[in-house]
Protein backbone atom coordinates (compact mmCIF):
# COMPACT_ATOMS: atom_id res chain seq x y z
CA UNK A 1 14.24 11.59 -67.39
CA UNK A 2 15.04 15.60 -65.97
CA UNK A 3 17.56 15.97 -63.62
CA UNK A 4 15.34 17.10 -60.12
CA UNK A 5 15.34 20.68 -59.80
CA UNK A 6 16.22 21.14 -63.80
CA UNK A 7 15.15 24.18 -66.07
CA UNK A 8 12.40 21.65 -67.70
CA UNK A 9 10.92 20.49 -64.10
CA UNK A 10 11.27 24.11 -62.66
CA UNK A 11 9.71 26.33 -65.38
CA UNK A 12 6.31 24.56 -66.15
CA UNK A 13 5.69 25.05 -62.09
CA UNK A 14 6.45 28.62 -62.15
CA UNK A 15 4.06 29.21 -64.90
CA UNK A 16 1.77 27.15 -63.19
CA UNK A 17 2.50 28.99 -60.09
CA UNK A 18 2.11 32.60 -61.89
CA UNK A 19 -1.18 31.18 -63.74
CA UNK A 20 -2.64 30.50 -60.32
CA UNK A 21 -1.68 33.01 -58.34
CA UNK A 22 -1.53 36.13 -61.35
CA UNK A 23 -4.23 35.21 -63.41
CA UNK A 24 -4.82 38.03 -64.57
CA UNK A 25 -1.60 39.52 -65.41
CA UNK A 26 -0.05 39.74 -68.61
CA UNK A 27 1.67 36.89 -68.77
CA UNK A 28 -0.56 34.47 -67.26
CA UNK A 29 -2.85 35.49 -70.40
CA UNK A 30 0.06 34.44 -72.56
CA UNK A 31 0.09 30.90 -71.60
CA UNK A 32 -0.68 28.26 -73.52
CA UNK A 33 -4.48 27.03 -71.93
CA UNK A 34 -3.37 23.37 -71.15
CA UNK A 35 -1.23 25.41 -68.32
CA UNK A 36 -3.86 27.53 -67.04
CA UNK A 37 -5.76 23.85 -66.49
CA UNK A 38 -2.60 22.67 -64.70
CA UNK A 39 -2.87 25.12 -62.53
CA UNK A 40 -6.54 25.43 -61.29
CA UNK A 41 -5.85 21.37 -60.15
CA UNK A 42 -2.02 21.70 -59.06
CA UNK A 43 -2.09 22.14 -54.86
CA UNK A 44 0.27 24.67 -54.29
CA UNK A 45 2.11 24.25 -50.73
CA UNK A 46 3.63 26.51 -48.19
CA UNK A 47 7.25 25.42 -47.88
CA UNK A 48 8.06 23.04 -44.89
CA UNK A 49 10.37 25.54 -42.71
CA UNK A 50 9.87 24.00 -39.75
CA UNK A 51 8.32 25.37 -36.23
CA UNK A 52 10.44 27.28 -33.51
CA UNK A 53 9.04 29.13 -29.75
CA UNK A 54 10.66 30.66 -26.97
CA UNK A 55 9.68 29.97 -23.59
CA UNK A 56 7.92 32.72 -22.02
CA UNK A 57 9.40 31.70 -18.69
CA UNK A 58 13.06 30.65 -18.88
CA UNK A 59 13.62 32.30 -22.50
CA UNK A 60 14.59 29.40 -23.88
CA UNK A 61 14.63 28.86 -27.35
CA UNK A 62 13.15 25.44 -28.88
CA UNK A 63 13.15 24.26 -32.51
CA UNK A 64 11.52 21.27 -34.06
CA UNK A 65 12.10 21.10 -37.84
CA UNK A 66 9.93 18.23 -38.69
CA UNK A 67 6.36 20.39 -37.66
CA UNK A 68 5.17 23.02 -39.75
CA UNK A 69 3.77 24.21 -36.59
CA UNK A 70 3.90 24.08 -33.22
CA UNK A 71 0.76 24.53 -30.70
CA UNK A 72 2.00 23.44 -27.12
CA UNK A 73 5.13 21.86 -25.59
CA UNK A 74 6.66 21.26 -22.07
CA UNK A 75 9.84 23.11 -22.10
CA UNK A 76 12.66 20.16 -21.58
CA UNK A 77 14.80 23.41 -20.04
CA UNK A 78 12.34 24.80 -17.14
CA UNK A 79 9.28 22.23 -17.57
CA UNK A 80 6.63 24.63 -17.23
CA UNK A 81 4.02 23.82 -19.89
CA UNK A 82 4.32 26.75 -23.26
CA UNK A 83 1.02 27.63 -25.58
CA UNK A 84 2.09 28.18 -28.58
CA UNK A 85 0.25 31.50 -30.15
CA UNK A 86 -0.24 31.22 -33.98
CA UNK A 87 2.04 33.62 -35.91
CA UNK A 88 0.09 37.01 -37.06
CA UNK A 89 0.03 36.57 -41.25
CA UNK A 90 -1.68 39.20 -42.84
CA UNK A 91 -3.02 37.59 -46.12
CA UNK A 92 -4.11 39.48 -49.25
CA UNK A 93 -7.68 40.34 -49.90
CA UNK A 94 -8.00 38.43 -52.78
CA UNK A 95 -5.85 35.05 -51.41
CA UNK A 96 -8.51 32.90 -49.12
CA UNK A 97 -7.68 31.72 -46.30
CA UNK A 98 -6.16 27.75 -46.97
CA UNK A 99 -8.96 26.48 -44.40
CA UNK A 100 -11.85 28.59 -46.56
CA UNK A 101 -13.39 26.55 -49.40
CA UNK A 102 -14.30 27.99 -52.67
CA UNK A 103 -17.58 27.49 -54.28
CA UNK A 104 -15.83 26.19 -57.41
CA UNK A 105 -13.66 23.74 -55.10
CA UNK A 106 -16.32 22.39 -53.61
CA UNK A 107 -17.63 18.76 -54.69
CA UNK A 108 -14.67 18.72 -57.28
């Protein structure tokens, strides 16, 4: 059994991870195929950082690390009621957007 977070558990993601999202780079060509298959079926996830605001009327700041994101609240400092605006991410042309489906994922 591999110590969590050990060279042998980390590398075989990373390739995984370059063979998904660099396919067609150099190295992802290098790969052995079995990896490449990993990779089309591993779900690759946004790390869990947690979802912050600031209150538009009082200025007060408001964490809550167990949400990946945050849509309304009632401020516990002022208690007027906050809408949450999604952060502006500009993604890549060639990265869809998580909520698009690809014709290959679909009915797989």
């Amino acid at each position: 059994m591999t110590d969590p977070g050990s060279i042998d558990e980390i590398v075989p993601w990373l390739q995984e991870a370059i063979a998904h999202f660099y396919p067609n780079s150099e190295y992802a060509a290098s790969l052995d195929p079995e990896v490449e298959e990993r990779a089309v079926h591993r779900l690759f996830l946004t790390p869990k950082t947690g979802a912050s605001a600031i209150c538009p009327h009082c200025g007060a700041p408001h964490a809550v690390p167990c949400l990946d994101e945050l849509i309304a609240l009632v401020c516990p400092q002022c208690g007027q009621p906050v809408k949450v605006e999604a952060p502006k991410v500009k993604q890549a042309a060639y990265w869809p957007s998580a909520r698009t489906a690809l014709p290959t994922d679909i009915g797989s």
